[in-house]
N, C-alpha and C. Protein backbone atom coordinates (compact mmCIF):
# COMPACT_ATOMS: atom_id res chain seq x y z
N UNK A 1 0.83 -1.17 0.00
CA UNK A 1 0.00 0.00 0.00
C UNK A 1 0.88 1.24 0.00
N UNK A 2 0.38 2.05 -0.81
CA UNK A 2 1.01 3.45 -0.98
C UNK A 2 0.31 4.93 -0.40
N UNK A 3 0.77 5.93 -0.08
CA UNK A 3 -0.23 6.85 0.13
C UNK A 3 0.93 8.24 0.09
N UNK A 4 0.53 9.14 0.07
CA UNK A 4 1.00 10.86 -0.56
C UNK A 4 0.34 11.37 0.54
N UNK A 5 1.76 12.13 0.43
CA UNK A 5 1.82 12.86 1.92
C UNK A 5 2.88 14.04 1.24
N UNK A 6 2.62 15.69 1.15
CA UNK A 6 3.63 16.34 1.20
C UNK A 6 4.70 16.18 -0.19
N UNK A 7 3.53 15.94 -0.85
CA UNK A 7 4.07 15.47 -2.50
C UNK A 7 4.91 14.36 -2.51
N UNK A 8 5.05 13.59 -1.86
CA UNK A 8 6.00 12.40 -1.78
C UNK A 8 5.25 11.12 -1.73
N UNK A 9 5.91 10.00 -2.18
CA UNK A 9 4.94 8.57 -1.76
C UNK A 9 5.45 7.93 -1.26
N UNK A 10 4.81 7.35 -0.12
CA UNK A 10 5.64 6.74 1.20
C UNK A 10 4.38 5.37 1.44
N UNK A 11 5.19 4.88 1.50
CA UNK A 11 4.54 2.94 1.88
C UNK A 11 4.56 2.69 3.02
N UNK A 12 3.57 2.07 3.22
CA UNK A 12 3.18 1.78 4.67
C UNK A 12 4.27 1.31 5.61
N UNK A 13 5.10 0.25 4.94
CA UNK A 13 6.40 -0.28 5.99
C UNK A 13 7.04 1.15 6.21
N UNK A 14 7.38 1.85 5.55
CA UNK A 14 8.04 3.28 6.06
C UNK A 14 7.46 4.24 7.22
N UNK A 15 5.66 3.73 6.97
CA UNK A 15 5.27 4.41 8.10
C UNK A 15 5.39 4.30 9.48
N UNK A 16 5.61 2.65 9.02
CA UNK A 16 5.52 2.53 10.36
C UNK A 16 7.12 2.32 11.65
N UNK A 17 8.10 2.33 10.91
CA UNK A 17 9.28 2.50 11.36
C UNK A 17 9.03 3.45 11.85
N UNK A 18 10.02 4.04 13.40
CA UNK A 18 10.34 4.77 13.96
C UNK A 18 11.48 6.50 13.28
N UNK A 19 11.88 5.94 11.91
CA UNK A 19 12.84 6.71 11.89
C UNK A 19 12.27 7.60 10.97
N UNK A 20 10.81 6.92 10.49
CA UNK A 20 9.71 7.54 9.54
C UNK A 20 8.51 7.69 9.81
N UNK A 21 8.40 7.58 11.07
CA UNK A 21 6.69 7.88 11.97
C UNK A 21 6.12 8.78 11.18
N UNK A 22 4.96 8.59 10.72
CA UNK A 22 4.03 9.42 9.81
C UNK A 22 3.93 10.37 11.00
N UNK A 23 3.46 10.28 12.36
CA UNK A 23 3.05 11.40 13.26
C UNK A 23 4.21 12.39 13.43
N UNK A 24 5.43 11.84 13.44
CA UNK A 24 6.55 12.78 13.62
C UNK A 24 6.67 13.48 11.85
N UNK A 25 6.11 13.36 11.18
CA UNK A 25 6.27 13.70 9.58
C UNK A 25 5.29 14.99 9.64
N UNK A 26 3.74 14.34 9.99
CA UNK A 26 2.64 15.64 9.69
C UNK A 26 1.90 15.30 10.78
N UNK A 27 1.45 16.50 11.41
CA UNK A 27 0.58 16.33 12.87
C UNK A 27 -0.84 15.27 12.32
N UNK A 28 -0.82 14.40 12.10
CA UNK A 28 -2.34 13.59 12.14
C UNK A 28 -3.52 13.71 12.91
N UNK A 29 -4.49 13.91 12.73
CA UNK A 29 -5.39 14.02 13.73
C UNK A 29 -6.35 12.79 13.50
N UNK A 30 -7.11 12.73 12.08
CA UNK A 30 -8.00 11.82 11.25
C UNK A 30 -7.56 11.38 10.58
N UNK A 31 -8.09 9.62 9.93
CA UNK A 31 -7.46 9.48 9.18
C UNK A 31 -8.87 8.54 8.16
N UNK A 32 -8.96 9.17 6.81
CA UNK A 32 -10.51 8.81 6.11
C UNK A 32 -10.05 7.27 5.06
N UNK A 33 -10.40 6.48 5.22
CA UNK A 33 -10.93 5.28 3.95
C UNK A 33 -11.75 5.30 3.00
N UNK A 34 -11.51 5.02 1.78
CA UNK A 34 -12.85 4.48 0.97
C UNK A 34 -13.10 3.08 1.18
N UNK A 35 -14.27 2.23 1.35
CA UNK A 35 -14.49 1.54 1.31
C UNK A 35 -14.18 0.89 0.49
N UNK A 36 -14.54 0.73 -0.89
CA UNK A 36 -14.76 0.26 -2.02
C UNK A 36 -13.37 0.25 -2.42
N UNK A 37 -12.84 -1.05 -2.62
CA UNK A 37 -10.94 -0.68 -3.53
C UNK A 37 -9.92 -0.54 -2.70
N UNK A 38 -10.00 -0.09 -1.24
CA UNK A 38 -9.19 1.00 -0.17
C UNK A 38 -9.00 -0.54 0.76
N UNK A 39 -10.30 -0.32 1.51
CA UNK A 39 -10.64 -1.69 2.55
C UNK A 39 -10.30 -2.66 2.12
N UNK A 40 -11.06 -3.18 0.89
CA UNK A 40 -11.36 -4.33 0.06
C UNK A 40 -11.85 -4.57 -1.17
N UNK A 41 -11.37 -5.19 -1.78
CA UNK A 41 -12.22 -5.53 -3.21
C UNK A 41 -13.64 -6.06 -3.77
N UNK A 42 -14.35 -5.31 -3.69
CA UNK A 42 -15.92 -5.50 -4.05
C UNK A 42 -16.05 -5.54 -5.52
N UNK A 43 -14.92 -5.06 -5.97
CA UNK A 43 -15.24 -5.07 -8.04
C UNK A 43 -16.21 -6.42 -8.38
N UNK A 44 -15.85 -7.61 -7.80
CA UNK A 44 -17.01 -8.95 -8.12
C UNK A 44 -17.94 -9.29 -7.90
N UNK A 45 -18.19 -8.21 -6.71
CA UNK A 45 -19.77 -8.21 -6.42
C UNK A 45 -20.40 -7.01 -7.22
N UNK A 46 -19.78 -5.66 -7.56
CA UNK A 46 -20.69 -4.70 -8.11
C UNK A 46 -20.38 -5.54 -9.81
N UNK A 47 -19.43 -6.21 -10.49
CA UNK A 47 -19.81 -6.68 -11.76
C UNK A 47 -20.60 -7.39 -11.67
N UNK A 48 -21.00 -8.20 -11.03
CA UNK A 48 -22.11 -9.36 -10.69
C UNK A 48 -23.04 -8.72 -11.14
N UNK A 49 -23.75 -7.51 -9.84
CA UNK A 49 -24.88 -6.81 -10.10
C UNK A 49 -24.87 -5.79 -11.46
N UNK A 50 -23.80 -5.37 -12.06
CA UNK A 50 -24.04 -4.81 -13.02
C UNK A 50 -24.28 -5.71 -14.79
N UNK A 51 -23.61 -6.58 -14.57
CA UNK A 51 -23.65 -7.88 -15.75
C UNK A 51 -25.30 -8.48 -15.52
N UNK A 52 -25.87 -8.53 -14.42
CA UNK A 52 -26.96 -9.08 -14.94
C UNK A 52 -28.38 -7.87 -14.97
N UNK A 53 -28.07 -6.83 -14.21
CA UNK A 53 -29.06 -5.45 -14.82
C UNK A 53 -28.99 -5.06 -15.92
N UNK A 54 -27.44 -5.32 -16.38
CA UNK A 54 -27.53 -4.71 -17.73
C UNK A 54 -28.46 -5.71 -18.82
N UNK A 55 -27.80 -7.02 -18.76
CA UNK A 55 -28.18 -8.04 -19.59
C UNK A 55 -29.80 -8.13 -19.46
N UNK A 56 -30.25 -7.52 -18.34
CA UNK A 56 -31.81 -7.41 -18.28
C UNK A 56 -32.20 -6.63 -18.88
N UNK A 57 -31.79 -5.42 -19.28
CA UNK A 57 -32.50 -4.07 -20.30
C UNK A 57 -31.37 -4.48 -21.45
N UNK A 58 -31.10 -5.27 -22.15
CA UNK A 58 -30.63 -5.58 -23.34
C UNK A 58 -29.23 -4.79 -23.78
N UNK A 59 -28.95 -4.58 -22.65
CA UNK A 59 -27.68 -4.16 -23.09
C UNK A 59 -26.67 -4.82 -23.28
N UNK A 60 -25.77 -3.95 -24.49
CA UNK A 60 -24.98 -5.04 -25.30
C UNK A 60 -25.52 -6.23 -26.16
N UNK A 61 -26.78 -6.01 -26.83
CA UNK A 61 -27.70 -6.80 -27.53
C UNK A 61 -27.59 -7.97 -26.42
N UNK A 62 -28.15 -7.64 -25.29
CA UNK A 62 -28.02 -9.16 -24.20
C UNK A 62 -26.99 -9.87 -24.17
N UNK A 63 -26.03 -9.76 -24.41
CA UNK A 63 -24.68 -10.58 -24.12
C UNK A 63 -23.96 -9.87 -22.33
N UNK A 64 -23.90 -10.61 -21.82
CA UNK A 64 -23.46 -10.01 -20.44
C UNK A 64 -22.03 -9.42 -20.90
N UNK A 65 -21.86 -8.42 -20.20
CA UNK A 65 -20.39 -7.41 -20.05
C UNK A 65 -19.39 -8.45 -18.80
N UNK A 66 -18.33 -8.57 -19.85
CA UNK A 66 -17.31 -8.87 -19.33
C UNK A 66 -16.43 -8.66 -17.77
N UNK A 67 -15.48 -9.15 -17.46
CA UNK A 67 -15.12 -8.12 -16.15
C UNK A 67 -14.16 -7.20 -16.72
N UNK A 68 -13.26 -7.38 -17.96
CA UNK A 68 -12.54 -5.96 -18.62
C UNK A 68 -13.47 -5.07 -18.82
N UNK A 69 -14.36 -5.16 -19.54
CA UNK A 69 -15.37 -3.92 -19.83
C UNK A 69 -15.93 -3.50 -18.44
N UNK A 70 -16.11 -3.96 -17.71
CA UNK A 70 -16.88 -3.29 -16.08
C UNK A 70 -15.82 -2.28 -15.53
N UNK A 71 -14.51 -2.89 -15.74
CA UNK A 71 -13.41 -2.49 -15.08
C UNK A 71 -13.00 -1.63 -15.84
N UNK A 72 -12.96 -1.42 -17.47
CA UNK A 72 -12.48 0.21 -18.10
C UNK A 72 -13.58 0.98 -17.86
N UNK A 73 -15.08 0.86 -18.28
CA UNK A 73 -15.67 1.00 -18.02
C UNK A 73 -16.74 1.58 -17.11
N UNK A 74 -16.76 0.91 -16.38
CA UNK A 74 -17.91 0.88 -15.32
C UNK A 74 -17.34 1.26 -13.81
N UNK A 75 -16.54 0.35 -13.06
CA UNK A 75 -15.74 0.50 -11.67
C UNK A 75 -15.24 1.68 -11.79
N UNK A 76 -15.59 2.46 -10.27
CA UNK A 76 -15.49 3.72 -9.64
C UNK A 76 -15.73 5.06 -10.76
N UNK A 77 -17.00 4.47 -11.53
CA UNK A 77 -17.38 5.97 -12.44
C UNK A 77 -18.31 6.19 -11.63
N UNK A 78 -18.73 7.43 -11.57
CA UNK A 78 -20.40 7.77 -10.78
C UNK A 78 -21.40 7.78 -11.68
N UNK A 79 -22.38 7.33 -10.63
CA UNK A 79 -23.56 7.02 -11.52
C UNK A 79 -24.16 8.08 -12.70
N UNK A 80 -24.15 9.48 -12.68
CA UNK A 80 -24.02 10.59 -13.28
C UNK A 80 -23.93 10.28 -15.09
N UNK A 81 -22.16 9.85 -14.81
CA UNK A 81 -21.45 9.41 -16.19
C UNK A 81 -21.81 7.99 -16.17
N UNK A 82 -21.79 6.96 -15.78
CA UNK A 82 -22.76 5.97 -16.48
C UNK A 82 -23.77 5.90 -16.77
N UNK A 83 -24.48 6.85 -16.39
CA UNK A 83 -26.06 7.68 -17.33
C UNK A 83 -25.77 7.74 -18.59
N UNK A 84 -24.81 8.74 -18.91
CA UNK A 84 -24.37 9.27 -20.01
C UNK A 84 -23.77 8.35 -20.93
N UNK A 85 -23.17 7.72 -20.57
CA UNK A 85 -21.96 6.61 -21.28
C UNK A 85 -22.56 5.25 -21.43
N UNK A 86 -23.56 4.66 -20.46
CA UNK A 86 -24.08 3.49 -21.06
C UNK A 86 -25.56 3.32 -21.27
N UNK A 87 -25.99 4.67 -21.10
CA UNK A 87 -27.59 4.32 -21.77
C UNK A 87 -27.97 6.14 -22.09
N UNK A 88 -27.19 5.90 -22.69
CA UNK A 88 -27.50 7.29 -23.25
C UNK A 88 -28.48 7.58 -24.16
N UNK A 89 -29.48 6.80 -25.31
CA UNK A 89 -30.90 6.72 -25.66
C UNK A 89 -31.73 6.63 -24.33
N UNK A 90 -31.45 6.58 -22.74
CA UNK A 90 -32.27 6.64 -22.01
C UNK A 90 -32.75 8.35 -21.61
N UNK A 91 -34.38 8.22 -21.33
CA UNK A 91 -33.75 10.06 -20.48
C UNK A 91 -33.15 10.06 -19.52
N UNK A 92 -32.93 10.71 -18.89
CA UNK A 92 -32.06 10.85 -17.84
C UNK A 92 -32.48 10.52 -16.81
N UNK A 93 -33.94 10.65 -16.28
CA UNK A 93 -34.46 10.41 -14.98
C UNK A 93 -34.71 8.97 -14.86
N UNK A 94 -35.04 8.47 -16.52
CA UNK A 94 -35.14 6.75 -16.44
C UNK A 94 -33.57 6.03 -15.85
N UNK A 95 -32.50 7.10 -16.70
CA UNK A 95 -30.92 6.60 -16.66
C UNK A 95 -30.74 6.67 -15.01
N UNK A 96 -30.74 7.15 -14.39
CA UNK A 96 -30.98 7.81 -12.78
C UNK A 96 -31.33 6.49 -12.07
N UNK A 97 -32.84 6.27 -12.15
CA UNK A 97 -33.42 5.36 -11.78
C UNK A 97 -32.99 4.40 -11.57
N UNK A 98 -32.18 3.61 -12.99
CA UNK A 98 -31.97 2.26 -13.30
C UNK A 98 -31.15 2.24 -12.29
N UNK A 99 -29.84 3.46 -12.02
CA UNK A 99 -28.43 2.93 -11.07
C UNK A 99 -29.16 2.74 -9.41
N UNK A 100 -30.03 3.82 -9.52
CA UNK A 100 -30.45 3.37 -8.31
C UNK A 100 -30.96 2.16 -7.64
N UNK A 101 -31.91 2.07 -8.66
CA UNK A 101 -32.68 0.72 -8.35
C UNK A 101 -31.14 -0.66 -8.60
N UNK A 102 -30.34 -0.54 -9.17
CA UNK A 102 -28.89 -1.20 -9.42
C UNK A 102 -28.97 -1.40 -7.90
N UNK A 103 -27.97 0.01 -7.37
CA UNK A 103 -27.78 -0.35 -6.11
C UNK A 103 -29.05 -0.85 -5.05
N UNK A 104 -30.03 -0.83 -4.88
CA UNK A 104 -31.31 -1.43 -4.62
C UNK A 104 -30.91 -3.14 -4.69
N UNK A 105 -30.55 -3.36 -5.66
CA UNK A 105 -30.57 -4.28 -6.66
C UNK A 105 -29.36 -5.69 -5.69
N UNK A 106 -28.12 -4.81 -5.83
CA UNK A 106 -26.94 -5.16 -4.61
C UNK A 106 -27.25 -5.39 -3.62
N UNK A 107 -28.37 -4.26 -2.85
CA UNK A 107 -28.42 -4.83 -1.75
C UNK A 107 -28.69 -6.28 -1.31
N UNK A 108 -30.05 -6.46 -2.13
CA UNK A 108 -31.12 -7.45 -2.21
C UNK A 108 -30.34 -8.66 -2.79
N UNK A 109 -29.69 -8.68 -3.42
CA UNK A 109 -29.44 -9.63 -4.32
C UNK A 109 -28.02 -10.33 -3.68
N UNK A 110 -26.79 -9.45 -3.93
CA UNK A 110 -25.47 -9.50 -3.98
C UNK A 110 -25.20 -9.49 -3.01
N UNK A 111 -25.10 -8.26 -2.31
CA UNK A 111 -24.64 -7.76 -0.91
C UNK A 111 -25.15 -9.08 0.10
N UNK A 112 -25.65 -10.10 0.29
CA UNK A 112 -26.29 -10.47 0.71
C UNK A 112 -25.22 -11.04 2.05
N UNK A 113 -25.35 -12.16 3.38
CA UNK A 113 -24.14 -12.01 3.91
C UNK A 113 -23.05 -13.29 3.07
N UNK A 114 -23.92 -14.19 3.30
CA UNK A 114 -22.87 -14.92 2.74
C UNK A 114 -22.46 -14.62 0.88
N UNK A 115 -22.71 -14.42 0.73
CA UNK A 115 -22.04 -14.06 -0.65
C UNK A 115 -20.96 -12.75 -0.53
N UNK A 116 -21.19 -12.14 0.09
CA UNK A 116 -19.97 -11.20 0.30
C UNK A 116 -19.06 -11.36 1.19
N UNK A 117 -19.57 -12.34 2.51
CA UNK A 117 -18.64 -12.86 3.20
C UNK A 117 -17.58 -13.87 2.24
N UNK A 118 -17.72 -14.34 1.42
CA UNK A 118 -16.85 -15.27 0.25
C UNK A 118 -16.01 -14.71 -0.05
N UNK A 119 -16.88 -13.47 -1.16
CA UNK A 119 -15.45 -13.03 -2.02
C UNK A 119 -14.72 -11.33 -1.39
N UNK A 120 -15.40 -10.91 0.26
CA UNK A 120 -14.31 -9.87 0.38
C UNK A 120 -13.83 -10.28 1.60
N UNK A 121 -12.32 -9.61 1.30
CA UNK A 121 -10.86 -9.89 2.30
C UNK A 121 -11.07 -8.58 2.73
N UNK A 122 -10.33 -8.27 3.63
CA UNK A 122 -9.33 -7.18 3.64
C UNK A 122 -8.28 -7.22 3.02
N UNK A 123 -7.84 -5.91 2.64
CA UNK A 123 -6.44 -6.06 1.81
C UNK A 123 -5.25 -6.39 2.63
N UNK A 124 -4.53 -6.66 2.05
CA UNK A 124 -2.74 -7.52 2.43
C UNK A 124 -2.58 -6.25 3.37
N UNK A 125 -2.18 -6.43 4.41
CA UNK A 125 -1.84 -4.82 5.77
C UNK A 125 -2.80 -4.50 6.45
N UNK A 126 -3.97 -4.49 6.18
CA UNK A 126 -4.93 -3.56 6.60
C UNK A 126 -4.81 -3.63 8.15
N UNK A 127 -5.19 -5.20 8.74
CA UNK A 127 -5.00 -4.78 10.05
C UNK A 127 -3.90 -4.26 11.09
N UNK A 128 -2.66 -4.49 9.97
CA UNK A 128 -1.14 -3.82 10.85
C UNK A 128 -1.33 -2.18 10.89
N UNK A 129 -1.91 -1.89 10.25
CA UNK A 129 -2.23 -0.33 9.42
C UNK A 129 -3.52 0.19 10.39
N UNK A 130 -4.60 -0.63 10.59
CA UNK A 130 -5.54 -0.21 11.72
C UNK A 130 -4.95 -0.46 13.04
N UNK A 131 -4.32 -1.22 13.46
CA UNK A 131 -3.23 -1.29 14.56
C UNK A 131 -2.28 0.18 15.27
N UNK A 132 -1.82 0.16 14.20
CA UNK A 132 -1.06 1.45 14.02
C UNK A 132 -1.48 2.54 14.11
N UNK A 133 -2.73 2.75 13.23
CA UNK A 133 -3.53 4.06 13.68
C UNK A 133 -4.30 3.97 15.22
N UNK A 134 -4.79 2.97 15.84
CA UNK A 134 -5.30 2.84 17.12
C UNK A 134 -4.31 3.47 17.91
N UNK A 135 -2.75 3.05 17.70
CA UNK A 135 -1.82 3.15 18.62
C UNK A 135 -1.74 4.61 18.73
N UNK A 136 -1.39 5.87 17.27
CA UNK A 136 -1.63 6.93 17.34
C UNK A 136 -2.58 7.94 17.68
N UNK A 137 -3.84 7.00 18.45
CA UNK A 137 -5.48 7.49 19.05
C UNK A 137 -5.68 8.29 18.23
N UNK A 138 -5.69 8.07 16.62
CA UNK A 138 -5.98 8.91 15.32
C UNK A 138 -7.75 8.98 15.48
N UNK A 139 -8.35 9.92 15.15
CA UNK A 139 -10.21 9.36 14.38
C UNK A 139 -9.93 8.55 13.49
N UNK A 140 -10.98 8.24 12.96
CA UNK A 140 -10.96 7.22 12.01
C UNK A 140 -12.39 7.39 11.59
N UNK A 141 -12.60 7.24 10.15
CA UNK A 141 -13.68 7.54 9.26
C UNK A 141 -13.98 6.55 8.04
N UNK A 142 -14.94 5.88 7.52
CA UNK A 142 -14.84 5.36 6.09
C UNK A 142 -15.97 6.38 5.34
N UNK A 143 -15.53 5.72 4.31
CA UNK A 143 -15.99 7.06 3.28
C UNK A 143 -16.76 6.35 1.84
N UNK A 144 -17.97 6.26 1.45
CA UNK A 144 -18.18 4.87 0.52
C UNK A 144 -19.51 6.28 -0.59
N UNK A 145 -19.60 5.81 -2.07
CA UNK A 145 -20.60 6.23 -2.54
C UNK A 145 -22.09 5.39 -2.31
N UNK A 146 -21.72 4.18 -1.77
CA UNK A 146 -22.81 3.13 -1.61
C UNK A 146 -23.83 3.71 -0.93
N UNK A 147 -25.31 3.11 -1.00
CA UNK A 147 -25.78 3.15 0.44
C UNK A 147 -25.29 2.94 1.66
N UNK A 148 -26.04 3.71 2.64
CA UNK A 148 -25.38 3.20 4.23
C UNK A 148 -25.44 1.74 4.46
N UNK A 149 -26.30 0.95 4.53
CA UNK A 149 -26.71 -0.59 4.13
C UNK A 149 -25.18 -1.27 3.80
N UNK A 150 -25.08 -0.61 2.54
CA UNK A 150 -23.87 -1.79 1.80
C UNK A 150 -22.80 -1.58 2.43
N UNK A 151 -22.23 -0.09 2.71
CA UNK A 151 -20.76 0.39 3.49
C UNK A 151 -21.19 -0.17 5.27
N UNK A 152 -22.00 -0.18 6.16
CA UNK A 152 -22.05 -1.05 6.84
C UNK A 152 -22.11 -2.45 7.19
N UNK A 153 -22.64 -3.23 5.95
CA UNK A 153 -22.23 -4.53 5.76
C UNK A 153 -21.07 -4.84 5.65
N UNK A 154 -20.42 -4.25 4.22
CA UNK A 154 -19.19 -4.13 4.17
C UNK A 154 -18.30 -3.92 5.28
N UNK A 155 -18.31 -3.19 6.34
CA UNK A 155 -17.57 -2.84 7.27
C UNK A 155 -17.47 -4.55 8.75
N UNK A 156 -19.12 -4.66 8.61
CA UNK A 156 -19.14 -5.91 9.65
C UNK A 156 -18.36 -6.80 8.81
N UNK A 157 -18.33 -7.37 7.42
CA UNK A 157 -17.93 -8.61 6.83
C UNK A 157 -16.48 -8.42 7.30
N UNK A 158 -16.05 -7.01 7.18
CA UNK A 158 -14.57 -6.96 7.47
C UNK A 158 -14.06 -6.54 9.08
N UNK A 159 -14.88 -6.58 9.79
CA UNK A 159 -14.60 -6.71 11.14
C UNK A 159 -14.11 -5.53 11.94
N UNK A 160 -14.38 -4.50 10.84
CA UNK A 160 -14.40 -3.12 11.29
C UNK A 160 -15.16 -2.18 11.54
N UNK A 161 -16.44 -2.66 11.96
CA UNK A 161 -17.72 -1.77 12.84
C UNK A 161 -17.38 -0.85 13.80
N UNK A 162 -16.61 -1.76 15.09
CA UNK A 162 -16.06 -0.70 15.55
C UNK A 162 -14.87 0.52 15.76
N UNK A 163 -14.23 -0.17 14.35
CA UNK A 163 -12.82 0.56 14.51
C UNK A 163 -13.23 1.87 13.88
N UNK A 164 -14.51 2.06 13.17
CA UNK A 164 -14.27 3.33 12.52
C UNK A 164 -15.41 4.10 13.11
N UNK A 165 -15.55 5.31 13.17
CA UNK A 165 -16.21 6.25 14.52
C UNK A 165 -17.55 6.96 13.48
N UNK A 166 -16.75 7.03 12.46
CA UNK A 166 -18.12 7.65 11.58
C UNK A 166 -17.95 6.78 10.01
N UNK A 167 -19.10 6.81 9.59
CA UNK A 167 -19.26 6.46 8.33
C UNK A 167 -20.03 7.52 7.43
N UNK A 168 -18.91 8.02 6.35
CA UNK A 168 -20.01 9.04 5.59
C UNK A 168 -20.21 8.86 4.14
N UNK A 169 -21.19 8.99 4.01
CA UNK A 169 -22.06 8.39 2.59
C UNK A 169 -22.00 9.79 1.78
N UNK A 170 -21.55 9.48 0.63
CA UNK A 170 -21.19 10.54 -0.47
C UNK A 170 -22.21 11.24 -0.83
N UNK A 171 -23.19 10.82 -1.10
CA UNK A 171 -24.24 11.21 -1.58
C UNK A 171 -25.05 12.37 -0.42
N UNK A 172 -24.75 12.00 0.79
CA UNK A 172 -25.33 12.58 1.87
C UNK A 172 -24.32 14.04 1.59
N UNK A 173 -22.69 14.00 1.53
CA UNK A 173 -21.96 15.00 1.16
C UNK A 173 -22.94 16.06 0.21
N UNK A 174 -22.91 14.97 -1.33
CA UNK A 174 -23.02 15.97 -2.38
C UNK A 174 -24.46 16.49 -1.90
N UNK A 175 -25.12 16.51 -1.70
CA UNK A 175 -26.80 17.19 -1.18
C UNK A 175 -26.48 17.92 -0.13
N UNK A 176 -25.74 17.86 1.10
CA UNK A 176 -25.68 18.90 1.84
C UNK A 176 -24.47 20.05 1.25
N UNK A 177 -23.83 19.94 0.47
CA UNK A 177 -22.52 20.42 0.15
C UNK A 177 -21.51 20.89 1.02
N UNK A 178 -21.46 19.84 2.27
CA UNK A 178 -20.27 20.07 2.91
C UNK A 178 -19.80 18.52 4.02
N UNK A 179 -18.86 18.39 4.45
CA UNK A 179 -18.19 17.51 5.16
C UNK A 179 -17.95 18.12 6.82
N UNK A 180 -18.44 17.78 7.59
CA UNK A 180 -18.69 17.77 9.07
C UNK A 180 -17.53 16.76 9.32
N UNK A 181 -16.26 17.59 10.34
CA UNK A 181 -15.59 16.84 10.89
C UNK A 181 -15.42 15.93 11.92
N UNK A 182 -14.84 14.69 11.47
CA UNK A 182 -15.09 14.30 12.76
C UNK A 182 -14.79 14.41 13.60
């Protein structure tokens, strides 16, 4: 794992040595996650749900989308531009709809426990890295475009309910237009 700090990129083993303490580097106070990609890899559960919504409104003359095409594609675009980019003969409020009812769709379907208990890990570090931040009595935040639903599932499958103090949902951001610290 990598992360930028002070225009520089510094890897986690560096952080955590003494002779490179991130706290002795930049005063830390918080420290924010994305869920999605950051925590863990969900790309096989949102292609799941997106390969068979699509293949339901005939997209791609009904041939299901690949996991290359989800992944140039589709993974971490906002729903906005996949309006635009994959159903663009739709209007817009229908295009809207569909992602929503998508994620709707995840919940019910995908997200479910055991099926996501299968295919998500935590990534390679994570808990030396939540360790580490406990030790520095940092906040701690995750940060997901999902519903609250899915980024709290997500969080129990990975055994981090209580390590993180707030959970904030993007969408809740973009409608209020601002970020409340934690």
């Amino acid at each position: 794992m990598l992360c930028t700090m002070g225009g520089k990129i510094w890897s986690w083993s560096m952080l955590y040595s003494s002779k490179h303490s991130l706290a002795s580097l930049v005063p830390l106070e918080a420290i924010l996650f994305d869920i999605d990609g950051t925590l863990c890899d969900s790309d096989p559960i949102h292609h799941y749900a997106f390969r068979e919504m699509l293949q339901e409104v005939g997209f791609n003359g009904g041939i299901p989308i690949t996991e290359e095409f989800f992944i140039q594609n589709i993974s971490g675009k906002h729903n906005e531009h996949l309006c635009r980019t994959l159903l663009p003969d739709w209007d817009l409020q229908r295009a809207r709809k569909f992602f929503v009812d998508k994620r709707s769709h995840v919940s019910k379907v995908n997200f479910n426990k055991l099926l996501a208990s299968e295919q998500l890990e935590p990534v390679k570090g994570l808990k030396k890295l939540c360790k580490w931040i406990e030790d520095q009595g940092l906040k701690r935040g995750a940060v997901t475009n999902a519903p609250r639903p899915n980024g709290e599932l997500i969080l129990s499958i990975l055994n981090l309910s209580n390590f993180f103090e707030t959970l904030v949902i993007g969408d809740v951001v973009v409608q209020n237009h601002f970020l409340t610290p934690i």
